[in-house]
N, C-alpha and C. Protein backbone atom coordinates (compact mmCIF):
# COMPACT_ATOMS: atom_id res chain seq x y z
N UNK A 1 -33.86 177.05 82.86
CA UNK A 1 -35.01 177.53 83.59
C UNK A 1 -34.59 177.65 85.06
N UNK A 2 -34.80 178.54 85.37
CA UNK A 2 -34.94 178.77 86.98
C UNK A 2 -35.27 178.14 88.23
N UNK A 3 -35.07 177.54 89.34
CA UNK A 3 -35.59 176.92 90.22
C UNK A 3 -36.55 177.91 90.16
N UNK A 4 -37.06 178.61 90.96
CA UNK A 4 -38.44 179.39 91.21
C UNK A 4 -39.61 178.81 89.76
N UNK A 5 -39.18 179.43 88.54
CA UNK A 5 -39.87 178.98 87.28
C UNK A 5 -40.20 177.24 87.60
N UNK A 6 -39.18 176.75 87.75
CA UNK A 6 -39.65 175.23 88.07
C UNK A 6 -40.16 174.98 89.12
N UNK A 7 -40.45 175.49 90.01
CA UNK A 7 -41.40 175.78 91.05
C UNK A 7 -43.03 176.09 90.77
N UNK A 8 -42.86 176.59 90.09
CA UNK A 8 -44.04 177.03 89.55
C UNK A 8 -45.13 176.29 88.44
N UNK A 9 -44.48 175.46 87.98
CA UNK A 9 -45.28 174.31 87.07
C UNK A 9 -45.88 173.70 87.75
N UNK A 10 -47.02 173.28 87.22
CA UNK A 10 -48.07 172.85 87.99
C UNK A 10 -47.40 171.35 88.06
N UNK A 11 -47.57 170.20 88.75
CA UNK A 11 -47.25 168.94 88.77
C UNK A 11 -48.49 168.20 88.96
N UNK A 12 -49.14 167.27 88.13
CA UNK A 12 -50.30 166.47 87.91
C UNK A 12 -50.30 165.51 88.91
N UNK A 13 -49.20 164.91 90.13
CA UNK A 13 -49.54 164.36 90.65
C UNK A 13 -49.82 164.69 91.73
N UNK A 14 -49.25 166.19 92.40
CA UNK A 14 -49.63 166.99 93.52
C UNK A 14 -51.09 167.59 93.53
N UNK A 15 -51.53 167.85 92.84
CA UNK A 15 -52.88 168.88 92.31
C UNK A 15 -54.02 167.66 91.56
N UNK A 16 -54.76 167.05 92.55
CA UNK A 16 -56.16 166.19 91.82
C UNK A 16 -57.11 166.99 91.29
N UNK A 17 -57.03 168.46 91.26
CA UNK A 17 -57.73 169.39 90.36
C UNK A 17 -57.53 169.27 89.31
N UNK A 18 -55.87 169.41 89.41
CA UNK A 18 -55.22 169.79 87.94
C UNK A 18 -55.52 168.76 86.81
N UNK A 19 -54.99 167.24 87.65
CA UNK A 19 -55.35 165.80 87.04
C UNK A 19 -57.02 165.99 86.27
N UNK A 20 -57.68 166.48 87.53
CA UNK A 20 -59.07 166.16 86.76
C UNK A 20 -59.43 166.81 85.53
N UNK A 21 -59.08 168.78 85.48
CA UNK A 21 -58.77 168.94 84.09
C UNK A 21 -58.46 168.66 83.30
N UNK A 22 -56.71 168.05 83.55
CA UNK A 22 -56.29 166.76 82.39
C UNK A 22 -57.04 165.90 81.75
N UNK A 23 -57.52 165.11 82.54
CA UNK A 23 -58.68 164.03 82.27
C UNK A 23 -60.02 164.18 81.80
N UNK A 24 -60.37 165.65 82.01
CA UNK A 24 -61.49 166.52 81.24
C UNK A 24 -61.60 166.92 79.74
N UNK A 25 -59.84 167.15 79.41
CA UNK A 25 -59.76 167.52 78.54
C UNK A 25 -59.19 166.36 77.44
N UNK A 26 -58.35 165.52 78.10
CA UNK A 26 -58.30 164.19 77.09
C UNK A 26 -59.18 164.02 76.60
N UNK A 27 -59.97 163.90 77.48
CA UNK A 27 -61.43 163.02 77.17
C UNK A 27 -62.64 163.45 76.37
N UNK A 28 -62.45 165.11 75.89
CA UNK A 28 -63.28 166.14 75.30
C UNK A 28 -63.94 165.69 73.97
N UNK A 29 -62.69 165.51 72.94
CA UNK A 29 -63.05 165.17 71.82
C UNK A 29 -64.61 163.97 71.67
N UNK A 30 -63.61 162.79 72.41
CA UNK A 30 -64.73 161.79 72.59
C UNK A 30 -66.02 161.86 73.47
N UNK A 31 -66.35 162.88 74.19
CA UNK A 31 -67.26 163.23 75.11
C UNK A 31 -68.05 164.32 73.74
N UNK A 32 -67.78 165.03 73.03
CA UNK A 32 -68.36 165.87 71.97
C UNK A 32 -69.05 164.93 71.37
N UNK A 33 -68.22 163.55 70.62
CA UNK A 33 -68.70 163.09 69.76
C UNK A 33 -69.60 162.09 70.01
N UNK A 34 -69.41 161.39 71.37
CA UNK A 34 -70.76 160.46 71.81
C UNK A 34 -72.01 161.48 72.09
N UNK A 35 -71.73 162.53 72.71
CA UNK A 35 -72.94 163.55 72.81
C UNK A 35 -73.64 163.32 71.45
N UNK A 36 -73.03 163.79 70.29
CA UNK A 36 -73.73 164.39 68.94
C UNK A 36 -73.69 162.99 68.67
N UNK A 37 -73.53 161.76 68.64
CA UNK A 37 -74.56 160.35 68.42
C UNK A 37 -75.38 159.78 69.41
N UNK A 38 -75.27 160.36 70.76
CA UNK A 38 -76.72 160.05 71.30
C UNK A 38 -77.72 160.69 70.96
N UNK A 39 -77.39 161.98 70.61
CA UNK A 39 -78.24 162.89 70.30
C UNK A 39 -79.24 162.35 68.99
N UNK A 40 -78.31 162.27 68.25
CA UNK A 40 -78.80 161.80 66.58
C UNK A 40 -79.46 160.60 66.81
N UNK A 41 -78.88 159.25 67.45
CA UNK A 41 -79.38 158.22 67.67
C UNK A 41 -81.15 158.22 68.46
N UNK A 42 -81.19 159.04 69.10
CA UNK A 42 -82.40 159.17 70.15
C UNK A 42 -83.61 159.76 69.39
N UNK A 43 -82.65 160.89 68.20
CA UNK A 43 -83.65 161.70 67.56
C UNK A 43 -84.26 160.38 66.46
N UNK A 44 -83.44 160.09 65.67
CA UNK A 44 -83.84 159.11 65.00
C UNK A 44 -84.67 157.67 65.53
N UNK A 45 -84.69 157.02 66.41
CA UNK A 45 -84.93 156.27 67.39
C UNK A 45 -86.59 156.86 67.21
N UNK A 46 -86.44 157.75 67.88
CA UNK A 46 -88.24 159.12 68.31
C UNK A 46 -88.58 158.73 67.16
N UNK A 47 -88.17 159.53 65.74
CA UNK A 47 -88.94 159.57 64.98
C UNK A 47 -89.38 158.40 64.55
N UNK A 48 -88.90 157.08 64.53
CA UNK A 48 -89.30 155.83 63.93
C UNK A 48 -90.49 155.65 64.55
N UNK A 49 -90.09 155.69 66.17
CA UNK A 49 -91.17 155.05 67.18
C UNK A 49 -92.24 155.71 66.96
N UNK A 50 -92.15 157.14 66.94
CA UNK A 50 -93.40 157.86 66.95
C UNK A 50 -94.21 158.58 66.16
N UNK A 51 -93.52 158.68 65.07
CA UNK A 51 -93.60 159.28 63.87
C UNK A 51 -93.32 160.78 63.95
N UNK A 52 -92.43 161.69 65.19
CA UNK A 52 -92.15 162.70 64.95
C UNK A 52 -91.31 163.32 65.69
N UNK A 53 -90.79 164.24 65.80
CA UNK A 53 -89.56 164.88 66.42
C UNK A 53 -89.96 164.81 67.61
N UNK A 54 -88.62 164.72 68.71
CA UNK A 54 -88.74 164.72 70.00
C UNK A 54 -89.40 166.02 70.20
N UNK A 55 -89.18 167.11 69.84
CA UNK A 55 -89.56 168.27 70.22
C UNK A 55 -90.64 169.05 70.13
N UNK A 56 -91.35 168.12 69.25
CA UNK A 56 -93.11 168.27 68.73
C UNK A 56 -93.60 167.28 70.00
N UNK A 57 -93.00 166.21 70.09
CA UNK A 57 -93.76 165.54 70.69
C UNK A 57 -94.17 165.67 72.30
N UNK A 58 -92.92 166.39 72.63
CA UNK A 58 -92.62 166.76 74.21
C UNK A 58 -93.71 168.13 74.08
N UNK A 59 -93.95 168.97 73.23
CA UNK A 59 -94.61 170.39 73.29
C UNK A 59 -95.92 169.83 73.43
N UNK A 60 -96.39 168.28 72.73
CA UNK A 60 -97.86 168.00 72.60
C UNK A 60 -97.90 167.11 74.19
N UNK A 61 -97.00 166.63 74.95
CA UNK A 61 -96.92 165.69 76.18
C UNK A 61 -97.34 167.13 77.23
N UNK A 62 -96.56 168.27 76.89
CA UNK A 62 -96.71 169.51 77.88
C UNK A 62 -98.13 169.73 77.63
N UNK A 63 -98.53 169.87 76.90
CA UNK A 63 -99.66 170.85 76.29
C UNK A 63 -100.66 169.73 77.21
N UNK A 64 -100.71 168.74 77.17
CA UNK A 64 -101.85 167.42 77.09
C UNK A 64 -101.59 167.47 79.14
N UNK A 65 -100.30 168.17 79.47
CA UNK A 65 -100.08 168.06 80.51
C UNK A 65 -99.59 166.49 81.28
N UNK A 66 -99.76 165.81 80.29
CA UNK A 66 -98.82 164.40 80.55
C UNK A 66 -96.90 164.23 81.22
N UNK A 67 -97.61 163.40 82.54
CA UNK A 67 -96.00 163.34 83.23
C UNK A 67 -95.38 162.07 82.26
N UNK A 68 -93.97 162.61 82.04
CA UNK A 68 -93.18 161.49 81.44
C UNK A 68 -92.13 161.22 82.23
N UNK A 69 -92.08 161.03 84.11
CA UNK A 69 -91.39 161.14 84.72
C UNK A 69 -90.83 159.72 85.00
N UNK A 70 -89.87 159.47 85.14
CA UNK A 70 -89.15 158.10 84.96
C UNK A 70 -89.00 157.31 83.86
N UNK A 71 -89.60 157.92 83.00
CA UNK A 71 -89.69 156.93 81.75
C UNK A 71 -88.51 157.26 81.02
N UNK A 72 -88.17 156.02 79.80
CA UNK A 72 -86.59 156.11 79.10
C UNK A 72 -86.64 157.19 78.42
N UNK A 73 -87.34 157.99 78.27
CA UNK A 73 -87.81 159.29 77.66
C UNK A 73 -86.45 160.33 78.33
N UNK A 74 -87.03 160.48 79.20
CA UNK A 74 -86.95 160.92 80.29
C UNK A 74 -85.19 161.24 81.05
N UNK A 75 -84.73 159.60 80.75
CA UNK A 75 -83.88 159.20 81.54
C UNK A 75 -82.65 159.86 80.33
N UNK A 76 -82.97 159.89 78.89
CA UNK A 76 -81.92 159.91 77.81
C UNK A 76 -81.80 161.36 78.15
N UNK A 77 -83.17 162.40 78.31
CA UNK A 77 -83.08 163.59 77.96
C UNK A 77 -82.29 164.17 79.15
N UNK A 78 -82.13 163.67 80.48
CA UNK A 78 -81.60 164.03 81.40
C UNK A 78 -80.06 163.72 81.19
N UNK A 79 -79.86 162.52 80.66
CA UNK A 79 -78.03 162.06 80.05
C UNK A 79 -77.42 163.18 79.20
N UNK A 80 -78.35 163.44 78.03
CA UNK A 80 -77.90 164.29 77.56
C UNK A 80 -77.42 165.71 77.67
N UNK A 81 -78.68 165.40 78.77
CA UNK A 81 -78.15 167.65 79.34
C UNK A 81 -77.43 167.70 80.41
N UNK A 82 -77.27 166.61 80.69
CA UNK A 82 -75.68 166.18 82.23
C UNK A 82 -74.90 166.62 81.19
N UNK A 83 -74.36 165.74 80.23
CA UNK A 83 -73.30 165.70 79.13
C UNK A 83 -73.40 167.41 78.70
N UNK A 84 -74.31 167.61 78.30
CA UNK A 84 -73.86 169.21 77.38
C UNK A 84 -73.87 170.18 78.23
N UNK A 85 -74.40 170.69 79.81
CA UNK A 85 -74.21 171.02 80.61
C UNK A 85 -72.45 170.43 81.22
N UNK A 86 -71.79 169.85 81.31
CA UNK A 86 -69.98 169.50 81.52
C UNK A 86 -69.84 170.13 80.26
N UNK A 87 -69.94 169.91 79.05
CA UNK A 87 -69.66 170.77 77.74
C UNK A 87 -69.58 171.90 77.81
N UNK A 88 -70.64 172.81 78.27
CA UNK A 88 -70.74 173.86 77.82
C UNK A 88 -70.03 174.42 79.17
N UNK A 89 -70.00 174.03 80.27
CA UNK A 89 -69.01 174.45 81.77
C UNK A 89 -67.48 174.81 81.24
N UNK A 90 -67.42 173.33 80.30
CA UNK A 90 -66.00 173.75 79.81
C UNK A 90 -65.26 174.98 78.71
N UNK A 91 -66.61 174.68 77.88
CA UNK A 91 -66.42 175.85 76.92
C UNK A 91 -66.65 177.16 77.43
N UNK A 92 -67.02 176.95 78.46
CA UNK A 92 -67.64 178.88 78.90
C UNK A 92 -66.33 178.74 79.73
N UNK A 93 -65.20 177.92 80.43
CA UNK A 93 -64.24 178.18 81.27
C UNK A 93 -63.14 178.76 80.34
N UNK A 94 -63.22 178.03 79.04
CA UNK A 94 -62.04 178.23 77.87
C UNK A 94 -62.19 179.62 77.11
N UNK A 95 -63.67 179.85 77.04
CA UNK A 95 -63.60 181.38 76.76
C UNK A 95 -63.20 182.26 77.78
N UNK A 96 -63.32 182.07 78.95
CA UNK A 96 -63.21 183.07 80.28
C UNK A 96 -61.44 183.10 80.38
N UNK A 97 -60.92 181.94 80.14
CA UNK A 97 -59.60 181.99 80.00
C UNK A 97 -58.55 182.75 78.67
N UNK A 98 -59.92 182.54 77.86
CA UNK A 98 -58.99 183.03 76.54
C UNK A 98 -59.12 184.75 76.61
N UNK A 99 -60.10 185.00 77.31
CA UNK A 99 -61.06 186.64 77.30
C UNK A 99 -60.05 187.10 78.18
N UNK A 100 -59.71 186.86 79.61
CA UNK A 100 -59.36 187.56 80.55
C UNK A 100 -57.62 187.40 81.30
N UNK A 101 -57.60 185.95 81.06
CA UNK A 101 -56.33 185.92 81.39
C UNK A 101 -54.87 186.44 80.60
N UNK A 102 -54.24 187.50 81.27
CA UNK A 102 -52.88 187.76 80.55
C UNK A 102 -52.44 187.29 79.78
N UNK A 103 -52.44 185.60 79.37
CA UNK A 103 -52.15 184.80 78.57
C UNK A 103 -53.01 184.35 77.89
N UNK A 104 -54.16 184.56 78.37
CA UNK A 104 -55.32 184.05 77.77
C UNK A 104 -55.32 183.33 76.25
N UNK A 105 -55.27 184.49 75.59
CA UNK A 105 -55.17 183.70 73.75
C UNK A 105 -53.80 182.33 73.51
N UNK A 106 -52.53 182.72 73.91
CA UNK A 106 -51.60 181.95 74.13
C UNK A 106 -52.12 180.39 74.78
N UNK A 107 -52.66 180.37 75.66
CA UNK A 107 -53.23 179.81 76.49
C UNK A 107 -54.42 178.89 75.67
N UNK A 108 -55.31 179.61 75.14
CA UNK A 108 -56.76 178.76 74.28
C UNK A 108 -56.11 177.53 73.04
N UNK A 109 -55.19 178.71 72.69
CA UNK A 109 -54.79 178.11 71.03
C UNK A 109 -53.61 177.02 71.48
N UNK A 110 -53.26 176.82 72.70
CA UNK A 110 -52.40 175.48 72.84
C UNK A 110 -53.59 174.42 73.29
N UNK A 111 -54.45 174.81 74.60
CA UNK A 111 -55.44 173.91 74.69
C UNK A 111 -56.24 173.84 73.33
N UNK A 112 -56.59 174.80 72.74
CA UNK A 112 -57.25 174.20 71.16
C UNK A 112 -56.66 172.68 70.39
N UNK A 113 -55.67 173.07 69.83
CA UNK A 113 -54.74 172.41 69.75
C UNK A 113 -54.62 170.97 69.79
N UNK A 114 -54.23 170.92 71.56
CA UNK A 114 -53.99 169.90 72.23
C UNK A 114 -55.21 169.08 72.20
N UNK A 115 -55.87 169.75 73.02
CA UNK A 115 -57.56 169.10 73.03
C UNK A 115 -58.62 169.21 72.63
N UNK A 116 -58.87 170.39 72.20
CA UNK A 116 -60.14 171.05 71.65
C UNK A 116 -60.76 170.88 70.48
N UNK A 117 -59.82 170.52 69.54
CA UNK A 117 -60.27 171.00 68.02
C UNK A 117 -61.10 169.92 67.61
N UNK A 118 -61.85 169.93 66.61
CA UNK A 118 -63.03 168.90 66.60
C UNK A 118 -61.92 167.76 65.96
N UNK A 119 -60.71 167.77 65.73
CA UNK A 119 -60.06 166.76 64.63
C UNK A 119 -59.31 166.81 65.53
N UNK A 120 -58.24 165.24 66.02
CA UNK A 120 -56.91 165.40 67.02
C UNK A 120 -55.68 165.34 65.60
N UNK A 121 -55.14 166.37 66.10
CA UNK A 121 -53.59 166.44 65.60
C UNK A 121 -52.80 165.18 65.98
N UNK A 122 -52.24 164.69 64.81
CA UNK A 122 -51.08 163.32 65.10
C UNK A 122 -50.57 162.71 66.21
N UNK A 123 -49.49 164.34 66.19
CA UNK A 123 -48.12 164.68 66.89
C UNK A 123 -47.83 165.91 67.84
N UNK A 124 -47.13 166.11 68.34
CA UNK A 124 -46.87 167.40 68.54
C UNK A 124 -45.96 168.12 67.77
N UNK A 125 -45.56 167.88 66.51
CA UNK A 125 -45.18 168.18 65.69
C UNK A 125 -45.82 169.08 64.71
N UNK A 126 -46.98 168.51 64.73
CA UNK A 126 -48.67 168.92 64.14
C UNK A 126 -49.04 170.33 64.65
N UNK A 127 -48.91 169.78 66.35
CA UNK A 127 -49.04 171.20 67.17
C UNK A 127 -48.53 172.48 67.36
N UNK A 128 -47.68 172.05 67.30
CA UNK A 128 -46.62 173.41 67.14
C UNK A 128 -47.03 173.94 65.73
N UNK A 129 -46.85 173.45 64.70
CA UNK A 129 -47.20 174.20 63.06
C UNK A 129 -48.18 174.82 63.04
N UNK A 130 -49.12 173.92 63.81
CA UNK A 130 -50.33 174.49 63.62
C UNK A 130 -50.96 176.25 65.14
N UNK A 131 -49.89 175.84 66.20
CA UNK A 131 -49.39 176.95 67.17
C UNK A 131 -48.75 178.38 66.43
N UNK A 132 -48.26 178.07 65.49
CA UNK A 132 -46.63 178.86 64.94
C UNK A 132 -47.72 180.10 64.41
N UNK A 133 -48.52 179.94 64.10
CA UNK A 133 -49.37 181.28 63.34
C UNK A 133 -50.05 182.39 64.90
N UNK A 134 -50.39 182.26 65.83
CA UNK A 134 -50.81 182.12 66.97
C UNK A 134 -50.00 182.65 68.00
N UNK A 135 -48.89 181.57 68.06
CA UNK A 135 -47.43 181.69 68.70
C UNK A 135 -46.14 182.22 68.50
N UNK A 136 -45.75 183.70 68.36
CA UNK A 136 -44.38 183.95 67.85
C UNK A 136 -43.27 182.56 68.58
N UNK A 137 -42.36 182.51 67.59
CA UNK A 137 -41.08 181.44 67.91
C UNK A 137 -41.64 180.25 68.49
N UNK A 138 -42.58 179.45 68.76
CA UNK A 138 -43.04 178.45 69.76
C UNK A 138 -41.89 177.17 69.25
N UNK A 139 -41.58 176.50 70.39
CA UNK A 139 -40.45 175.32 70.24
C UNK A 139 -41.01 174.48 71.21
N UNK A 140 -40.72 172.84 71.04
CA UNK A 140 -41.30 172.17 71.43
C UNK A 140 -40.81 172.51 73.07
N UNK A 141 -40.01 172.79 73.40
CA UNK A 141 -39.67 173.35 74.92
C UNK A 141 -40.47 174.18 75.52
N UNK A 142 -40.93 175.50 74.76
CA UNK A 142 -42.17 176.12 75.17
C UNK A 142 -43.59 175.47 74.96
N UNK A 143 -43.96 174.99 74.20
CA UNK A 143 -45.02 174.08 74.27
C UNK A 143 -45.34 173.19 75.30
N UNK A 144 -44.25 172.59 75.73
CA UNK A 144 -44.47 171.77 76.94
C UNK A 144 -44.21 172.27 78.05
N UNK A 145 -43.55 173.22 78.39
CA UNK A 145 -43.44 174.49 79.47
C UNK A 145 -44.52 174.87 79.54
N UNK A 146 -45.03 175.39 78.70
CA UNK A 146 -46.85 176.58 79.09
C UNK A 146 -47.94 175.29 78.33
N UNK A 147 -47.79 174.23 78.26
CA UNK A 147 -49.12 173.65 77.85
C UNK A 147 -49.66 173.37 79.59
N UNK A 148 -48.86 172.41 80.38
CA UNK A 148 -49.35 172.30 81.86
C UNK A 148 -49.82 173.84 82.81
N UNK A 149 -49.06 174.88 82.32
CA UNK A 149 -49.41 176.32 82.93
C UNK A 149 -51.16 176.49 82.01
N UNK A 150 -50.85 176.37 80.77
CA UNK A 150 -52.21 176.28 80.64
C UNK A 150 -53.43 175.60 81.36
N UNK A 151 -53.36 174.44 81.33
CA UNK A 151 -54.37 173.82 82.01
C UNK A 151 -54.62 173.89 82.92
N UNK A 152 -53.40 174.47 84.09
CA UNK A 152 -53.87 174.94 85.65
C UNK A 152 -53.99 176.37 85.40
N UNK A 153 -54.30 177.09 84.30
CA UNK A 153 -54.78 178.31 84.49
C UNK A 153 -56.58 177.59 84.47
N UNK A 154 -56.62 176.92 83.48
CA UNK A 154 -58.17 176.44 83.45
C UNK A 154 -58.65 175.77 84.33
N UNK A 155 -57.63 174.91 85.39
CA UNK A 155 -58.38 174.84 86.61
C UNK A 155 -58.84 175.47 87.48
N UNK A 156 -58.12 176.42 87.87
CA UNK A 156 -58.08 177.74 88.75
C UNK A 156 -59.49 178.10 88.13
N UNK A 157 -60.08 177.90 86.82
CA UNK A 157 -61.79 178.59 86.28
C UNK A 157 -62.28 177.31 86.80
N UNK A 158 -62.03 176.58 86.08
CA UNK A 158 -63.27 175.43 86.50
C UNK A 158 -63.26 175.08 87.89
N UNK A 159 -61.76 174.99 88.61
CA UNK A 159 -62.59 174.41 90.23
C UNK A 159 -62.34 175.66 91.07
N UNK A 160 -62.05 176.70 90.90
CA UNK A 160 -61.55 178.00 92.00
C UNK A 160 -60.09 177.70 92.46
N UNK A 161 -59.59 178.87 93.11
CA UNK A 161 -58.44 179.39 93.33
C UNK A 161 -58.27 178.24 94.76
N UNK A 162 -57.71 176.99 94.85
CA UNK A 162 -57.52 176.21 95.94
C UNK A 162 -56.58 175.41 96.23
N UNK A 163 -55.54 176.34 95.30
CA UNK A 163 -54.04 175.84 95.56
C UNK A 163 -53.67 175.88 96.84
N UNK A 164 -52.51 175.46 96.88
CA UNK A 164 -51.90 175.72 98.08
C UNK A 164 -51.24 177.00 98.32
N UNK A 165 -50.90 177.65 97.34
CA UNK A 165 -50.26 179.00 97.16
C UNK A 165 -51.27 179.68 97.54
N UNK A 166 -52.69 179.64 97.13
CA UNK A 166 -53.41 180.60 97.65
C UNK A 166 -54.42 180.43 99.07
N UNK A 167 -53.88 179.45 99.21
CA UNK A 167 -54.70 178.83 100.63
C UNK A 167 -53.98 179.73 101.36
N UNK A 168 -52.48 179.73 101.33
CA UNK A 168 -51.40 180.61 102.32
C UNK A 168 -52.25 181.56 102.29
N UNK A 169 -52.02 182.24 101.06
CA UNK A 169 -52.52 183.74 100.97
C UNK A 169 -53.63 184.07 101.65
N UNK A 170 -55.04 183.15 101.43
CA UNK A 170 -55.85 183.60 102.30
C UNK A 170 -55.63 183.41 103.57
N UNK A 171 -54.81 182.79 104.37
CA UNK A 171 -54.81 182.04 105.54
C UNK A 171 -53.89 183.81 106.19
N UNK A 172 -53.03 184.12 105.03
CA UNK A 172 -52.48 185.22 105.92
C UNK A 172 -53.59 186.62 106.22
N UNK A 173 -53.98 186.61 104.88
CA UNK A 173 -55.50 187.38 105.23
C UNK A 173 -56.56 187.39 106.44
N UNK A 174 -57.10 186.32 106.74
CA UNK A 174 -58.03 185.37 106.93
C UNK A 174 -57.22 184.28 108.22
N UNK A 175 -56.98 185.10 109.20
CA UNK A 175 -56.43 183.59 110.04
C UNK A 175 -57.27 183.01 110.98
N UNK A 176 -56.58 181.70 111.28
CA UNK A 176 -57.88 181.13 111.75
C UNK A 176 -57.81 181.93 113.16
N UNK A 177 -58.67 181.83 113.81
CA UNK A 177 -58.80 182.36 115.21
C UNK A 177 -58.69 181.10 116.25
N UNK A 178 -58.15 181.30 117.18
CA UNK A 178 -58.10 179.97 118.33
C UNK A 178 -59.01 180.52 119.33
């Protein structure tokens, strides 16, 4: 590989963007699946307490015009739509990446893969096999070459263009004035 090419990899300890994607995306699987048991847990929970779906019951609280403001009601339904609101930020960044970027598909189906899929793969052994349909020739060398290019393509969606490469760029655009 090239000095310039190795220049160009993103490095997780220079970039706290990049890290935070990292850490976005480790963390996905298990952020899906506590969502869909708070969810279930709360629904079930409702129905015991009250004898009926959260969603009957909130239409008859509106209707009656009753505030349920501060209450644990209240406090779960707001947890939950923090949580699926970061969910769905991410999933609408991973489609925007898979839709538009040059690499885009290359790009989804390694983050799929890696992080995404509702089941975690072993190994990266796993990954690649399961890449190889997706990926002409993929080797564990390219996998780990464009998996980090991946994820700072998905930062660049989720936090904006605020590298340092493009800070220059605007700065040559855009200079400051004294």
């Amino acid at each position: 590989m090239s000095k310039k090419a190795a220049d160009n990899i993103p490095n997780v300890e220079d970039n706290p963007l990049f890290h935070d994607t990292w850490k976005l995306l480790k963390n996905y699987r298990d952020a899906v699946w506590n969502l869909e048991l708070v969810v279930q847990q709360v629904k079930n929970s409702f129905a015991i307490e009250y004898g009926s779906s959260i969603e009957e019951f909130l239409d008859s609280m509106y209707l009656a015009g009753a505030d349920i403001g501060g209450s644990k009601l209240e406090n779960y339904a707001k947890s939950i739509e923090r949580s699926n609101k970061m969910l769905n930020l991410l999933n609408s960044a991973v489609e925007v990446l898979r839709n538009k970027h040059k690499h885009g598909e290359q790009y989804y189906w390694i983050l799929y893969y890696s992080y995404l899929s509702p089941q975690q793969l072993q190994n990266t052994e796993e990954i690649i096999e399961s890449l190889r349909p997706h990926i002409v020739n993929i080797s564990y060398r390219t996998y780990y070459r464009k998996r980090p290019v991946a994820v700072q393509a998905l930062s660049s969606i989720l936090w904006g263009y605020t590298s340092k490469d493009c800070l220059e760029m605007l700065n040559r655009f855009f200079p400051d004035e004294k």
